[in-house]
Protein backbone atom coordinates (compact mmCIF):
# COMPACT_ATOMS: atom_id res chain seq x y z
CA UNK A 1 118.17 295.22 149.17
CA UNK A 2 117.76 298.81 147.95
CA UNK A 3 114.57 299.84 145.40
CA UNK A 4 116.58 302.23 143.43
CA UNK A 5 117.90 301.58 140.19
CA UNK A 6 121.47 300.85 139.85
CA UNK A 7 124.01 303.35 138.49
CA UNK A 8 127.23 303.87 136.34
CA UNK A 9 129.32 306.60 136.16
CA UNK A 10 129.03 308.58 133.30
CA UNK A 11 125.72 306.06 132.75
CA UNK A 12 122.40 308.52 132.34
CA UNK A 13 118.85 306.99 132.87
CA UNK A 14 116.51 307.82 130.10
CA UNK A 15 112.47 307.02 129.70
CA UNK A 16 111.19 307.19 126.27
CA UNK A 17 107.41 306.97 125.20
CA UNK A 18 107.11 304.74 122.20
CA UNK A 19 104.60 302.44 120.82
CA UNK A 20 102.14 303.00 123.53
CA UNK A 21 104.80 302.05 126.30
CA UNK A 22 107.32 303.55 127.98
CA UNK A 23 110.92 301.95 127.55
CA UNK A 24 114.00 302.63 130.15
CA UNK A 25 117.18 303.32 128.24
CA UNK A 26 120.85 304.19 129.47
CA UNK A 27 123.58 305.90 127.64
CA UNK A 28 126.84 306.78 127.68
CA UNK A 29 129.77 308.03 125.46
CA UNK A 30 129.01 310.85 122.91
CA UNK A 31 131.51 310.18 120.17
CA UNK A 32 131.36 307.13 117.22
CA UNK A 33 128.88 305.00 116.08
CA UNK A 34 125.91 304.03 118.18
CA UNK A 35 125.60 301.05 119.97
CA UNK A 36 122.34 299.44 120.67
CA UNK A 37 122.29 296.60 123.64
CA UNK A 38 119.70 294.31 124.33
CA UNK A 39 119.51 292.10 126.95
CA UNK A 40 117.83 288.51 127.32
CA UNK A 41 116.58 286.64 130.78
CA UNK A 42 116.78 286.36 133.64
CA UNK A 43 118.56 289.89 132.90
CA UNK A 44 117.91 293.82 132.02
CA UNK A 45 120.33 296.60 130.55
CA UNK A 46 122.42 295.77 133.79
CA UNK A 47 123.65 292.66 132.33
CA UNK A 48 126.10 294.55 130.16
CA UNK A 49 126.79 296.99 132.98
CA UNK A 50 130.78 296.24 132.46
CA UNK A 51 130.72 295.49 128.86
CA UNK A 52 128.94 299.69 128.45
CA UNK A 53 132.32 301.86 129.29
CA UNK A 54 134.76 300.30 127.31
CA UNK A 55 132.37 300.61 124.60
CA UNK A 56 131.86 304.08 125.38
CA UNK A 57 135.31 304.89 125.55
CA UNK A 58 134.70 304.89 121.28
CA UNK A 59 130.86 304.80 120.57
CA UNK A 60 127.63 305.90 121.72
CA UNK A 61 126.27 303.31 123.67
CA UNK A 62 122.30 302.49 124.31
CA UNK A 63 121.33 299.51 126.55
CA UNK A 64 117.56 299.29 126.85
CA UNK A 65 115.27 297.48 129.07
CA UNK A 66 112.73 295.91 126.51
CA UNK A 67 108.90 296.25 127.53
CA UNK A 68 107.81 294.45 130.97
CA UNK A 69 111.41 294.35 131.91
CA UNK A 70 113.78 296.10 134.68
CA UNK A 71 112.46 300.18 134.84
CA UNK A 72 110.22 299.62 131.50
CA UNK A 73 106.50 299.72 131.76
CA UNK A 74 104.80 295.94 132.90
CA UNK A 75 101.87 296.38 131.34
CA UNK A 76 99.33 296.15 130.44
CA UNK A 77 99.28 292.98 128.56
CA UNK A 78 102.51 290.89 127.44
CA UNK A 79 105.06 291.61 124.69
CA UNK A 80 106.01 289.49 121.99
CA UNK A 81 108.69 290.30 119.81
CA UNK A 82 107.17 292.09 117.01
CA UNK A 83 106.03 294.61 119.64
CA UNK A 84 109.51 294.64 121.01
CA UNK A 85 110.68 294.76 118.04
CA UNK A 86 108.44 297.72 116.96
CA UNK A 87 109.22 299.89 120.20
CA UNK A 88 113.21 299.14 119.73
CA UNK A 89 112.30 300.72 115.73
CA UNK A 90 110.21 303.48 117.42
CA UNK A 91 113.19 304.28 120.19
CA UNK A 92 115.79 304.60 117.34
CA UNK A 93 113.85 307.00 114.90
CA UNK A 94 113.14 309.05 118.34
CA UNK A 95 116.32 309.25 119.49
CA UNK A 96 117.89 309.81 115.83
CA UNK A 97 120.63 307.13 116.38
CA UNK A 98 120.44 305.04 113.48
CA UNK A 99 121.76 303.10 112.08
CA UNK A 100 123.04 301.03 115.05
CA UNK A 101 125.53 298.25 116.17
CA UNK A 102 122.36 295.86 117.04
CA UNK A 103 123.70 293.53 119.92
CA UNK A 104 121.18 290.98 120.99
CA UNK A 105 121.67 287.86 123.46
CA UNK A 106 119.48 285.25 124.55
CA UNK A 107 115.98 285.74 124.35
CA UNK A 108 116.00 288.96 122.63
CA UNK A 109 116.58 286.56 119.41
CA UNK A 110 113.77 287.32 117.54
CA UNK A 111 113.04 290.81 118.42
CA UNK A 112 116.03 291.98 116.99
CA UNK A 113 115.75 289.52 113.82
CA UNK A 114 112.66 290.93 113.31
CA UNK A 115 114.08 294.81 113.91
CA UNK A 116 117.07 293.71 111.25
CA UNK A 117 114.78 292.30 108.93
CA UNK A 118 111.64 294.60 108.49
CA UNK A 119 113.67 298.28 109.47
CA UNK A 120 117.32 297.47 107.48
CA UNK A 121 117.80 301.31 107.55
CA UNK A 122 118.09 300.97 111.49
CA UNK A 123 120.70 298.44 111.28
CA UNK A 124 124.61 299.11 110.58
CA UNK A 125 125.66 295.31 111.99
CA UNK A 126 124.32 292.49 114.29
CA UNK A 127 125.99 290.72 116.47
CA UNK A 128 124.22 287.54 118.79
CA UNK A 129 125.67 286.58 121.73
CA UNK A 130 124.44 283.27 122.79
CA UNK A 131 121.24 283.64 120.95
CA UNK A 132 118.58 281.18 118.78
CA UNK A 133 115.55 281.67 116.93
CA UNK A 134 112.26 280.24 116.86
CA UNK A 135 111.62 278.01 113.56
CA UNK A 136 115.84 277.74 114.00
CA UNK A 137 115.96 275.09 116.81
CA UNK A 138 115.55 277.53 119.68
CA UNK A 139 112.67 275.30 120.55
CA UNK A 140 114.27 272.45 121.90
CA UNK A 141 115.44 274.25 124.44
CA UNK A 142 111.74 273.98 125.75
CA UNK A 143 111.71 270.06 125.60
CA UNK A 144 112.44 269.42 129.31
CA UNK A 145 112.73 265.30 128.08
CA UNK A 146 115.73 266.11 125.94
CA UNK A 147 117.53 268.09 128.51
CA UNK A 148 115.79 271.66 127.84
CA UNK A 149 115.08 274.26 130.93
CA UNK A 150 112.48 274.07 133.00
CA UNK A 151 112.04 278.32 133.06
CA UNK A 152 110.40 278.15 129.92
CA UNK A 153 107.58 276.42 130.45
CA UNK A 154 106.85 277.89 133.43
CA UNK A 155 107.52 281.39 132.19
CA UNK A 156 105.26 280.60 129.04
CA UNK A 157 102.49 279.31 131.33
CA UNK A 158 99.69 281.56 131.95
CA UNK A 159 99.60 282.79 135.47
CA UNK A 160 101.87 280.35 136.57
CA UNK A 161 105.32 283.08 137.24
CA UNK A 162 102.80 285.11 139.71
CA UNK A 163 102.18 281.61 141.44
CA UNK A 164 105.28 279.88 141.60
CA UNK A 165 108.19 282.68 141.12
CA UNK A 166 106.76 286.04 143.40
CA UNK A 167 108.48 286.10 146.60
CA UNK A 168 110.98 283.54 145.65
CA UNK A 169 112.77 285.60 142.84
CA UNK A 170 115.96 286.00 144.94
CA UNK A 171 116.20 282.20 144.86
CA UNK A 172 114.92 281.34 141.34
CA UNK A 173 117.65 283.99 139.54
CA UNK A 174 120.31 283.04 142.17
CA UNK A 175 120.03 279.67 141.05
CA UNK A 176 119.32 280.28 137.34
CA UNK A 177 122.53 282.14 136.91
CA UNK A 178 124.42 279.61 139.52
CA UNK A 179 123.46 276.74 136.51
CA UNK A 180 124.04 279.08 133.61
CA UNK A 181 127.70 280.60 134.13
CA UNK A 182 130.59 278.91 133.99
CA UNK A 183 132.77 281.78 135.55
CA UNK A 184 132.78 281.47 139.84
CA UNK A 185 132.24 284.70 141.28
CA UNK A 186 131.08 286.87 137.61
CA UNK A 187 127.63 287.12 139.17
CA UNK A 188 127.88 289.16 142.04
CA UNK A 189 125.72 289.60 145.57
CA UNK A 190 125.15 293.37 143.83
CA UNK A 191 124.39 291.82 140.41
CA UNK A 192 121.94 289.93 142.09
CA UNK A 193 120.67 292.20 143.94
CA UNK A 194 119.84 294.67 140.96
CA UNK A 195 118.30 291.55 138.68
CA UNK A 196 116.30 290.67 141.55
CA UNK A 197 114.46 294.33 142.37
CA UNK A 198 113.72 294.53 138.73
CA UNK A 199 111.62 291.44 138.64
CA UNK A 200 110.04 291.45 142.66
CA UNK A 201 108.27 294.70 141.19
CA UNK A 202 104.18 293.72 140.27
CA UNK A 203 104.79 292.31 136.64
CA UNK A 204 108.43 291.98 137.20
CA UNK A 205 107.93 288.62 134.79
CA UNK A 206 105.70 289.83 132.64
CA UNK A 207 108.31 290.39 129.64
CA UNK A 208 109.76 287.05 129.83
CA UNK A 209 107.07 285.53 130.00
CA UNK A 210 105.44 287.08 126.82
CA UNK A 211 108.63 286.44 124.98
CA UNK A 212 108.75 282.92 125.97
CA UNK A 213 105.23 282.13 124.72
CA UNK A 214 106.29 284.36 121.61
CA UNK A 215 108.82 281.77 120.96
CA UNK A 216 106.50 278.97 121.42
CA UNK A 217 104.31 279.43 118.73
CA UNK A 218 106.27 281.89 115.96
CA UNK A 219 108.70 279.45 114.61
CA UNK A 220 107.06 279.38 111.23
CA UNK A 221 106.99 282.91 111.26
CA UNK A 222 110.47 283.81 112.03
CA UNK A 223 111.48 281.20 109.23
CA UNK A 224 109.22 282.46 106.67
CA UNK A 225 110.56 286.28 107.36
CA UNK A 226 114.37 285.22 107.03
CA UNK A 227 113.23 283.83 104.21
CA UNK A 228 111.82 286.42 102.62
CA UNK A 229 113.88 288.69 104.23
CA UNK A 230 117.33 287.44 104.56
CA UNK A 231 119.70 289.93 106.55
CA UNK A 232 122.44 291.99 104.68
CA UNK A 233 124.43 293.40 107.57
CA UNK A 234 127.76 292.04 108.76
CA UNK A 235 126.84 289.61 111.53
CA UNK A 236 128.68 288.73 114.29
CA UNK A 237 128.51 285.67 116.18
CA UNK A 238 129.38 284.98 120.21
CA UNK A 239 129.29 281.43 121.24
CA UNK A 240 130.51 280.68 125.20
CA UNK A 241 128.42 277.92 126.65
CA UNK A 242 126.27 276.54 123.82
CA UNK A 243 129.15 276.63 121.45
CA UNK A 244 128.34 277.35 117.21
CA UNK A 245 125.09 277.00 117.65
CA UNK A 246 124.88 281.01 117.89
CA UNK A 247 127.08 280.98 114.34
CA UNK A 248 124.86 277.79 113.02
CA UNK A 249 121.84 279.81 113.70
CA UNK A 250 122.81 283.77 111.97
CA UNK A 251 123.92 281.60 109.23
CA UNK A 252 120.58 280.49 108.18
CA UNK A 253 119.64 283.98 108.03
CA UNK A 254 122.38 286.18 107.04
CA UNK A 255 123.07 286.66 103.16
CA UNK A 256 126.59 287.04 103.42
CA UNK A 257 129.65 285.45 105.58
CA UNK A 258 129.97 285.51 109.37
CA UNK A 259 132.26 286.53 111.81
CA UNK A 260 132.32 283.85 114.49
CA UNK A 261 133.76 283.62 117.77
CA UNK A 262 133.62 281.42 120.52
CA UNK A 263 134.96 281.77 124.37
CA UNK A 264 136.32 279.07 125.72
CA UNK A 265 135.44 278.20 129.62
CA UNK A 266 132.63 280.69 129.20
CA UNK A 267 129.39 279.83 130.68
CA UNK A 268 125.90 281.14 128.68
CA UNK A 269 125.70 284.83 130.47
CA UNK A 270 128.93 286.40 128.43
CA UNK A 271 128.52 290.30 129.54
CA UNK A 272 128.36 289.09 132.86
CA UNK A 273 131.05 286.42 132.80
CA UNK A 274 133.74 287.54 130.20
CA UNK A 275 133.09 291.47 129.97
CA UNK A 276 136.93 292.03 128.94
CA UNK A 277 136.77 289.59 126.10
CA UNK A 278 133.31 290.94 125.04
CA UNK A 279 134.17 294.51 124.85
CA UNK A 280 137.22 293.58 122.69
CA UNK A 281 135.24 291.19 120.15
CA UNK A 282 132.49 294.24 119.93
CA UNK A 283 135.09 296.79 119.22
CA UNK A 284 137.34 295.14 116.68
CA UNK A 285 134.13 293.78 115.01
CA UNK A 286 132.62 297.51 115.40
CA UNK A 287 135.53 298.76 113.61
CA UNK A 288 135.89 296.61 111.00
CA UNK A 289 132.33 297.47 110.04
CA UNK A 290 132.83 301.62 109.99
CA UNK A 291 136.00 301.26 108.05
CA UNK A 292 134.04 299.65 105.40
């Protein structure tokens, strides 16, 4: 398995110094409105690595590896998503892209709630992909007796990724994704391979696991910012493997209507999975939002 980052054409590799870390970015496309990407676990910007250039093909696109994931700095310390949230705020105003297409999945939940919510002015749309919220039944998913994952727990455990996960992270992502996708074959070896380098480096975990124990213990938080704080952006909503619950969640914390769309025979990993039917949600949805 090779150590050195993955590559795209026409795909450049950018580090950025924000918020007293150093976030990995990639771009491409030069033309229309930006694009923000934001990936969730066990993943890092590769996850939308064939979702970026039909999206460039119209819009400048920025996938990011959040802090104490893929080629961003480990450490020290763990995020949670108000930091995350913070350095995606810091990496916009630095890179003078906003306002952006926000496009968050999975984990990445409340980081970019909290981005949409306390920075508006960075926003042009959201969409979710696949995605809950803490204080919005995102929880449950921890309750191993009611059929939630194991990998949170154990990610939200202190010390207990560096004990159970290094040296095995080949087999733990292999068979994360192998559960999680719906779609035989959308996961490559070279997928794999590129997931797996990120997180064998010292602190590969680190990021997941502080956004897992975020999650653990800010659902009052996240429901008393919506609250206070509901979102005025057109929303968009992806559902694939955990059907509306992606719409039923943005809809407790958008102001206005949302867009919702679900893909049928689509397992939870939708970049990877169905990049074809992504692109095309993301652009029509994209372009209904500039014509406005």
């Amino acid at each position: 398995m090779t150590t050195a980052p993955a590559t795209l054409p026409g795909v450049t590799h950018h580090h950025s110094a924000v918020n007293g870390t150093r976030l990995h970015h990639v771009q491409a496309g030069a033309d229309g409105s930006p694009a923000l990407l934001v990936h969730g676990f066990p993943e890092s910007w590769w996850a939308f690595s064939r979702v970026i250039p039909p999206l460039a093909a119209g819009h400048r696109v920025l996938a990011v590896d959040l802090r104490g994931f893929g080629e961003s700095a480990h450490g020290p310390g763990e995020p949670d998503s108000a930091t995350a949230a913070e350095d995606l705020h810091q990496l916009i105003a630095q890179l003078g892209v906003g306002p952006v297409h926000l496009v968050g999945q999975d984990i990445s939940g409340a980081t970019v709630l909290r981005l949409a919510a306390t920075h508006p002015a960075d926003v042009r749309s959201l969409t979710a992909i696949e995605m809950g919220l803490p204080g919005f039944g995102l929880e449950a998913f921890a309750d191993v007796t009611r059929g939630g994952s194991w990998h949170i727990g154990v990610l939200a455990a202190p010390g207990v990724p560096e004990l159970l996960l290094t040296g095995r992270e080949r087999e733990v992502i292999g068979g994360f994704f192998a559960a999680l996708t719906a779609t035989p074959g959308a996961v490559t070896d070279a997928d794999l391979d590129e997931f797996v380098r990120t997180y064998a480096q010292p602190g590969g975990f680190r990021g997941a696991s502080g956004l897992y124990r975020s999650m653990l213990r800010e659902g009052a938080e996240i429901a008393a910012l919506a609250a206070a704080h509901p979102l005025d952006v057109p929303a968009l909503a992806v559902g694939a493997g955990a059907g509306e619950f992606t719409a039923t969640t943005l809809a407790q914390v958008v102001a206005g209507d949302i867009r919702s769309v679900v893909l049928d025979g689509v397992g939870h990993h939708v970049a990877l999975e169905a990049p074809d039917p992504l692109a095309t949600v993301l652009l029509d949805f994209f372009r209904e939002v500039d014509a406005d």
